[in-house]
Protein backbone atom coordinates (compact mmCIF):
# COMPACT_ATOMS: atom_id res chain seq x y z
CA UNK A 1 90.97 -51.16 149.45
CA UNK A 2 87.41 -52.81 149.40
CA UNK A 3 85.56 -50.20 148.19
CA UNK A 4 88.29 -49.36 145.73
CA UNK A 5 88.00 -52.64 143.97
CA UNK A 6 84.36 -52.53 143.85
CA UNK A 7 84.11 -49.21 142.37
CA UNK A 8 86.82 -50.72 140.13
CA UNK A 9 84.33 -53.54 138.74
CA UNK A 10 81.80 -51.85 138.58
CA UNK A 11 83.52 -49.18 136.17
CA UNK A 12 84.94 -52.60 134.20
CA UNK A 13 81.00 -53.67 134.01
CA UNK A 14 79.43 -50.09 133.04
CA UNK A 15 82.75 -49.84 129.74
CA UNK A 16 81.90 -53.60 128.63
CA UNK A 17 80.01 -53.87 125.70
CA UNK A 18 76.27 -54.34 126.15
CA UNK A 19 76.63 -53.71 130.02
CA UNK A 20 73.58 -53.88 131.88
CA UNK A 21 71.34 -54.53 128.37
CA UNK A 22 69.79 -56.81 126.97
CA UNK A 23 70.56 -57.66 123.39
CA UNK A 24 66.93 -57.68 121.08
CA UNK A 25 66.77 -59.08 117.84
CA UNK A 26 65.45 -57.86 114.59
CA UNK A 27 64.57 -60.09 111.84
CA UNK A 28 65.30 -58.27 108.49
CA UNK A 29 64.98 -60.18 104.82
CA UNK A 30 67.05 -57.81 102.72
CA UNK A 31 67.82 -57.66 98.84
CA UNK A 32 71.28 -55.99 97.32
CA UNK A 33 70.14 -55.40 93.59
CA UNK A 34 73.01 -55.67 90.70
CA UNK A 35 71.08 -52.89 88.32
CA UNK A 36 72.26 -51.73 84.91
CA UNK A 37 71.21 -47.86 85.12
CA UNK A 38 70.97 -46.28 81.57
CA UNK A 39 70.68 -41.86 81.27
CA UNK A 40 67.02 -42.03 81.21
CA UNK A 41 65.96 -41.58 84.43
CA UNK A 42 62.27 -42.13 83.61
CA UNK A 43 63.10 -45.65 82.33
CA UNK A 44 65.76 -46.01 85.30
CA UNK A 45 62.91 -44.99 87.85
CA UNK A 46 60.20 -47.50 86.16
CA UNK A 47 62.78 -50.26 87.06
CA UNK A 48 63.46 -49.89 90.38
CA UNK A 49 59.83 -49.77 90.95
CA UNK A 50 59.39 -52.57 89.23
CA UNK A 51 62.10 -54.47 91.47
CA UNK A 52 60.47 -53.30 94.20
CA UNK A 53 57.35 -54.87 93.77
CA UNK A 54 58.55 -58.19 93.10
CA UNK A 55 60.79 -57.93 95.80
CA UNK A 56 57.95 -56.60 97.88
CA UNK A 57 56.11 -59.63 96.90
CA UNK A 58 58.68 -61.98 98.26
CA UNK A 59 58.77 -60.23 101.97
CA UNK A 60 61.63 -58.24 101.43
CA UNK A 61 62.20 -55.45 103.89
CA UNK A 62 64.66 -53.76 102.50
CA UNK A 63 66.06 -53.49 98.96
CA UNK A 64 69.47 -51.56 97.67
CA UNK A 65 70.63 -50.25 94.30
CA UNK A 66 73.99 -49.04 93.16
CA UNK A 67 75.23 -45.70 93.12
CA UNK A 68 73.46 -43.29 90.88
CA UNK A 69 71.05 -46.28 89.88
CA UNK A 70 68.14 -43.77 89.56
CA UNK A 71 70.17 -41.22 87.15
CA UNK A 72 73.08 -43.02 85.61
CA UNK A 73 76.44 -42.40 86.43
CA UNK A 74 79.25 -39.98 84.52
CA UNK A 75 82.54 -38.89 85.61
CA UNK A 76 82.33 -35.92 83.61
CA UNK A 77 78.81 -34.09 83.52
CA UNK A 78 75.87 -35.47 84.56
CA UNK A 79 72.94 -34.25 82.75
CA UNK A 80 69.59 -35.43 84.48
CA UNK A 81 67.67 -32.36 85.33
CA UNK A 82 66.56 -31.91 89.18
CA UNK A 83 62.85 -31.53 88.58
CA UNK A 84 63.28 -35.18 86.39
CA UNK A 85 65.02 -36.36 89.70
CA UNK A 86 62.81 -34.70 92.27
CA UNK A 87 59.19 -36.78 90.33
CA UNK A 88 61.32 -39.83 90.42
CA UNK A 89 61.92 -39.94 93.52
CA UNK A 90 58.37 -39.18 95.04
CA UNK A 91 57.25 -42.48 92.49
CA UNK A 92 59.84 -44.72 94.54
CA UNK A 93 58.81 -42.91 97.85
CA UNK A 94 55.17 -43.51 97.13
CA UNK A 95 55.55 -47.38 95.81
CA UNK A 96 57.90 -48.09 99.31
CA UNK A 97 54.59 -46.54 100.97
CA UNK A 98 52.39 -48.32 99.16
CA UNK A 99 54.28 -51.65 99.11
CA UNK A 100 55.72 -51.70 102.35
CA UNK A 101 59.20 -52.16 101.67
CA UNK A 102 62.51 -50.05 102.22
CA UNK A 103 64.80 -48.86 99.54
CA UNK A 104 68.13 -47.27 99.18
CA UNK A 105 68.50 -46.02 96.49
CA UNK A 106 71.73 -44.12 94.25
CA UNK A 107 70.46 -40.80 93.17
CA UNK A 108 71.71 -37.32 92.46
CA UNK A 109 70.49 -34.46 94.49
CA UNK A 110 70.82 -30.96 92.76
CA UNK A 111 70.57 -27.98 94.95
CA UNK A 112 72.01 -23.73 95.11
CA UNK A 113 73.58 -24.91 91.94
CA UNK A 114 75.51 -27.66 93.45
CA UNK A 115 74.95 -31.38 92.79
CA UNK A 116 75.99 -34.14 95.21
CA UNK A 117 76.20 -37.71 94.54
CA UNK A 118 73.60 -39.08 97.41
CA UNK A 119 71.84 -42.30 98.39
CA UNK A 120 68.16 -41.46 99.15
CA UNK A 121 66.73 -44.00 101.95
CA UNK A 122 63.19 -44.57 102.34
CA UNK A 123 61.76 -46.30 105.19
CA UNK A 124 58.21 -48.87 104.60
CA UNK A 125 56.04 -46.13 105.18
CA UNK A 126 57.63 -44.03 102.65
CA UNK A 127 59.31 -41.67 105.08
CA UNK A 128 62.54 -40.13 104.07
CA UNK A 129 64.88 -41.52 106.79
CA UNK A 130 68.03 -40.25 104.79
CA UNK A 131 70.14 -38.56 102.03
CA UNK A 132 73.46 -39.00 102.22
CA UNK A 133 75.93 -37.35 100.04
CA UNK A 134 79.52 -39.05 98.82
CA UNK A 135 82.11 -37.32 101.16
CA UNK A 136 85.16 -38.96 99.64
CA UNK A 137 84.80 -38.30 95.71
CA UNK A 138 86.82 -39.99 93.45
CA UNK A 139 87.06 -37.54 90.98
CA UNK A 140 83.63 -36.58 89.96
CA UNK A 141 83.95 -32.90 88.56
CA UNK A 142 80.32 -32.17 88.90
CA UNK A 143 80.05 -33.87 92.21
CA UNK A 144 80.03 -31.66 96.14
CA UNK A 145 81.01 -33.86 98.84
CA UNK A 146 78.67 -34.72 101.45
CA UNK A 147 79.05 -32.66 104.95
CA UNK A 148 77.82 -35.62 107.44
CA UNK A 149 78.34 -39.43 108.27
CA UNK A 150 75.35 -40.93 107.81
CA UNK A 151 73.33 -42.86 111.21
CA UNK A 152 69.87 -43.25 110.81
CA UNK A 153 67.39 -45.96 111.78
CA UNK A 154 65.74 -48.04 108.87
CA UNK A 155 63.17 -51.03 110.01
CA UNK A 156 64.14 -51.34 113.59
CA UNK A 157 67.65 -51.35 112.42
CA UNK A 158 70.42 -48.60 113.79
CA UNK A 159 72.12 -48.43 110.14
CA UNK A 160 74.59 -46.34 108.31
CA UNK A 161 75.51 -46.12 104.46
CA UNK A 162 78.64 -45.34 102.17
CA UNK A 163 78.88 -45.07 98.69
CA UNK A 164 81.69 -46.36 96.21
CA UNK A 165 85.34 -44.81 97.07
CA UNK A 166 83.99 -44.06 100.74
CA UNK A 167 84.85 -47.88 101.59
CA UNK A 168 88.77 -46.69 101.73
CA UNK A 169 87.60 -44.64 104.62
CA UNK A 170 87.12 -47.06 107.62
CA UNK A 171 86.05 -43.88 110.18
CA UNK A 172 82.68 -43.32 107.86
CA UNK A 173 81.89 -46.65 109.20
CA UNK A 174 83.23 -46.94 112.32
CA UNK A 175 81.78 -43.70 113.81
CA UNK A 176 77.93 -44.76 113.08
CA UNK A 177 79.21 -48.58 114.40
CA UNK A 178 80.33 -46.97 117.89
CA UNK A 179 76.65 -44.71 118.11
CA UNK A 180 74.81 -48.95 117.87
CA UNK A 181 74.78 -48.70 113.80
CA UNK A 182 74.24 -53.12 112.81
CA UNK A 183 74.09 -52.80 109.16
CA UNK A 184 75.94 -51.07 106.49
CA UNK A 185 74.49 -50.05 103.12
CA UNK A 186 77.13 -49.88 100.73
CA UNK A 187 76.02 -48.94 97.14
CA UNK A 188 78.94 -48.03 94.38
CA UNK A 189 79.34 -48.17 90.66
CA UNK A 190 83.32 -49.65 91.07
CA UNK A 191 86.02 -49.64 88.08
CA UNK A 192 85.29 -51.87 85.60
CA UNK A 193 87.12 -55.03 84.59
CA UNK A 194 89.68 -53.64 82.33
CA UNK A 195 90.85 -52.72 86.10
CA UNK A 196 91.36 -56.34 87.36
CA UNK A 197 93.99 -55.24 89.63
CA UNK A 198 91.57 -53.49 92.19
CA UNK A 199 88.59 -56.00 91.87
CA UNK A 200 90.42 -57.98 95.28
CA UNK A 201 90.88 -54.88 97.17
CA UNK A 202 87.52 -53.84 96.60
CA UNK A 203 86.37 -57.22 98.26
CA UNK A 204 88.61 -56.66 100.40
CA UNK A 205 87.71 -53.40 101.77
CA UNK A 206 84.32 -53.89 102.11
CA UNK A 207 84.29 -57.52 103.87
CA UNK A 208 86.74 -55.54 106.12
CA UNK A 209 84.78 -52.94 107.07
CA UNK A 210 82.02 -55.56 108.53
CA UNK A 211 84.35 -57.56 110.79
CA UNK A 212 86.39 -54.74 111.86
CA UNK A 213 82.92 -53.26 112.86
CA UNK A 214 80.94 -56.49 113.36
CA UNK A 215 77.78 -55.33 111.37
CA UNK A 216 76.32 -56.58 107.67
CA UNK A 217 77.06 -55.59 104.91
CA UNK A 218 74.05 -54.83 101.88
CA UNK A 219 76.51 -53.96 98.92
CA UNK A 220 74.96 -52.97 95.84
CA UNK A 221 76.99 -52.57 92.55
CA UNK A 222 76.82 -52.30 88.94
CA UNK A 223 76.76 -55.11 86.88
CA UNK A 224 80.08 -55.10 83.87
CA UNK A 225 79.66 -55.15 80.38
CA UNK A 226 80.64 -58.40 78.79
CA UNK A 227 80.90 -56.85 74.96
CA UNK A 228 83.53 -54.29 76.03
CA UNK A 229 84.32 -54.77 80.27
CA UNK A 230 82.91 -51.15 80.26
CA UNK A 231 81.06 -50.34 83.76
CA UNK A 232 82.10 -52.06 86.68
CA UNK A 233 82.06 -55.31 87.26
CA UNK A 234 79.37 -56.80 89.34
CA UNK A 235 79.96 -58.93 92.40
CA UNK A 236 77.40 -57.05 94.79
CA UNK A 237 77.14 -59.15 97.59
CA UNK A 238 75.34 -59.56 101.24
CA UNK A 239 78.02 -60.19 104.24
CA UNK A 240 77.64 -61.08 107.75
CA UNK A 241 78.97 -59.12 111.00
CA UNK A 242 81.81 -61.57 110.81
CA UNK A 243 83.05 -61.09 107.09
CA UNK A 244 82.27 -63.77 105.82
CA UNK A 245 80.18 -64.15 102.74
CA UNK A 246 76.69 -64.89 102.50
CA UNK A 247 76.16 -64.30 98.86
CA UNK A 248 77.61 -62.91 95.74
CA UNK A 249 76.91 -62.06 92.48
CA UNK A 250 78.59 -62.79 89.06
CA UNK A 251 80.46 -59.68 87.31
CA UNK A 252 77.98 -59.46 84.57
CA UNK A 253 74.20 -58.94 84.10
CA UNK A 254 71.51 -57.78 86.68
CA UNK A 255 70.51 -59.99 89.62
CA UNK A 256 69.32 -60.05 92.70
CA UNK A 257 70.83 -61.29 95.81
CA UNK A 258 68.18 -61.78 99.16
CA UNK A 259 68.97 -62.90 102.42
CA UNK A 260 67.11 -63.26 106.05
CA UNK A 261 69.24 -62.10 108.68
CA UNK A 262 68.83 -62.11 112.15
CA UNK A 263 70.70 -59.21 113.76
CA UNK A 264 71.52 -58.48 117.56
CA UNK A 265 70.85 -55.04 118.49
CA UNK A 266 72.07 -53.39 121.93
CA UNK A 267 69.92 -50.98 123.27
């Protein structure tokens, strides 16, 4: 009876969360960047390098653009050659190298003839940490979904990423959060604001899938257009691992959003 209640205990101990670990900390100043993209990639990829050297200036660790930031985004066709992409992507590689920052970054990755809407990740030293490709499309006609859930490390952080309609899809976030993932990138180009019906589920969703999970939340989206609500329609924003808030952007115009956060990491 003794011995049965013991082993019980000690099985309640070993399934608790953070059982027998200690909990580290990892101090990470992170920037979600509201970015206009245009369909010039050189002038998109000038930009972001731009950003990141201002933002590497400030101490930012890690800095996040919208979907397709680097290319542009069209439902239809998307036009920006893979060699055009390919050169764009080794200037942002080499400026996270050379500037000691992180970046994640929407992009389009072209490959046996079959293009996939991706965000490229780039760790401080300019190592390619990941490329994750959209598994739940929305309707893209020139887009392949993605064939993994993306967990990767980034700064000391265990991390995972989504882009756009993938936020409707609580297991892409919830897998990586049970493998130790304490930070969500989520980077989208949302419906615009001729769509104002879906602007609170969107909100929703995403402040959602950090509680449910208890991680943070980098969300990086395009900026509306105030002429003709063309776009989408702003509001990136930086959450905590309870839901809540930390910052927000307006639904027009580029900005930049930075926080410090100090996350809790189990080993």
């Amino acid at each position: 009876m003794t011995r049965n209640l013991i082993l019980n205990l000690l099985l309640l101990l070993l399934m608790a969360p953070g059982a027998l670990s200690e909990t580290t900390s990892v101090k990470l100043k992170v920037a979600a960047v509201q970015f206009r993209s245009s369909f010039d990639v050189a002038d998109n990829q000038r930009r972001i390098v731009q950003t990141l050297e201002r933002l590497a200036e400030q101490g930012v660790n890690v800095a996040a653009f919208p979907e397709c930031a680097l290319t542009g985004y069209r439902e239809e066709v998307m036009t920006a050659g893979a060699e055009e992409v390919v050169a764009a992507e080794e200037q942002i590689r080499k400026t996270c190298r050379k500037r000691k920052i992180a970046a994640v970054v929407g992009s389009i990755y072209k490959i046996n003839d079959r293009s996939y809407d991706t965000a490229v990740v780039f760790d401080s030293g300019g190592e390619l940490r990941e490329r994750y490709g959209k598994v739940m499309l929305a309707g893209e006609r020139w887009a392949t979904p993605g064939n993994h859930i993306a967990f990767f490390e980034l700064e000391g952080v265990p991390s995972t990423v989504i882009i756009c309609h993938d936020e409707r899809y609580p297991e892409l976030v919830r897998l990586p959060a049970i493998q130790g993932a304490c930070m969500a990138y989520y980077i989208s180009g949302e419906s615009g604001m001729a769509e104002e019906s879906k602007l609170a589920p969107y909100r929703a969703q995403v402040m959602a899938r950090a509680v449910e999970n208890t991680l943070y939340i980098v969300a990086a989206n395009t900026p509306g257009n105030v002429k003709d609500n063309t776009g989408s329609h702003g509001q990136s924003r930086i959450i905590q691992d309870d839901g809540n808030v930390l910052k927000e952007a307006s639904f027009y115009g580029d900005e930049i959003l930075i926080e410090s956060l100090d996350i809790k990491i189990n080993p």
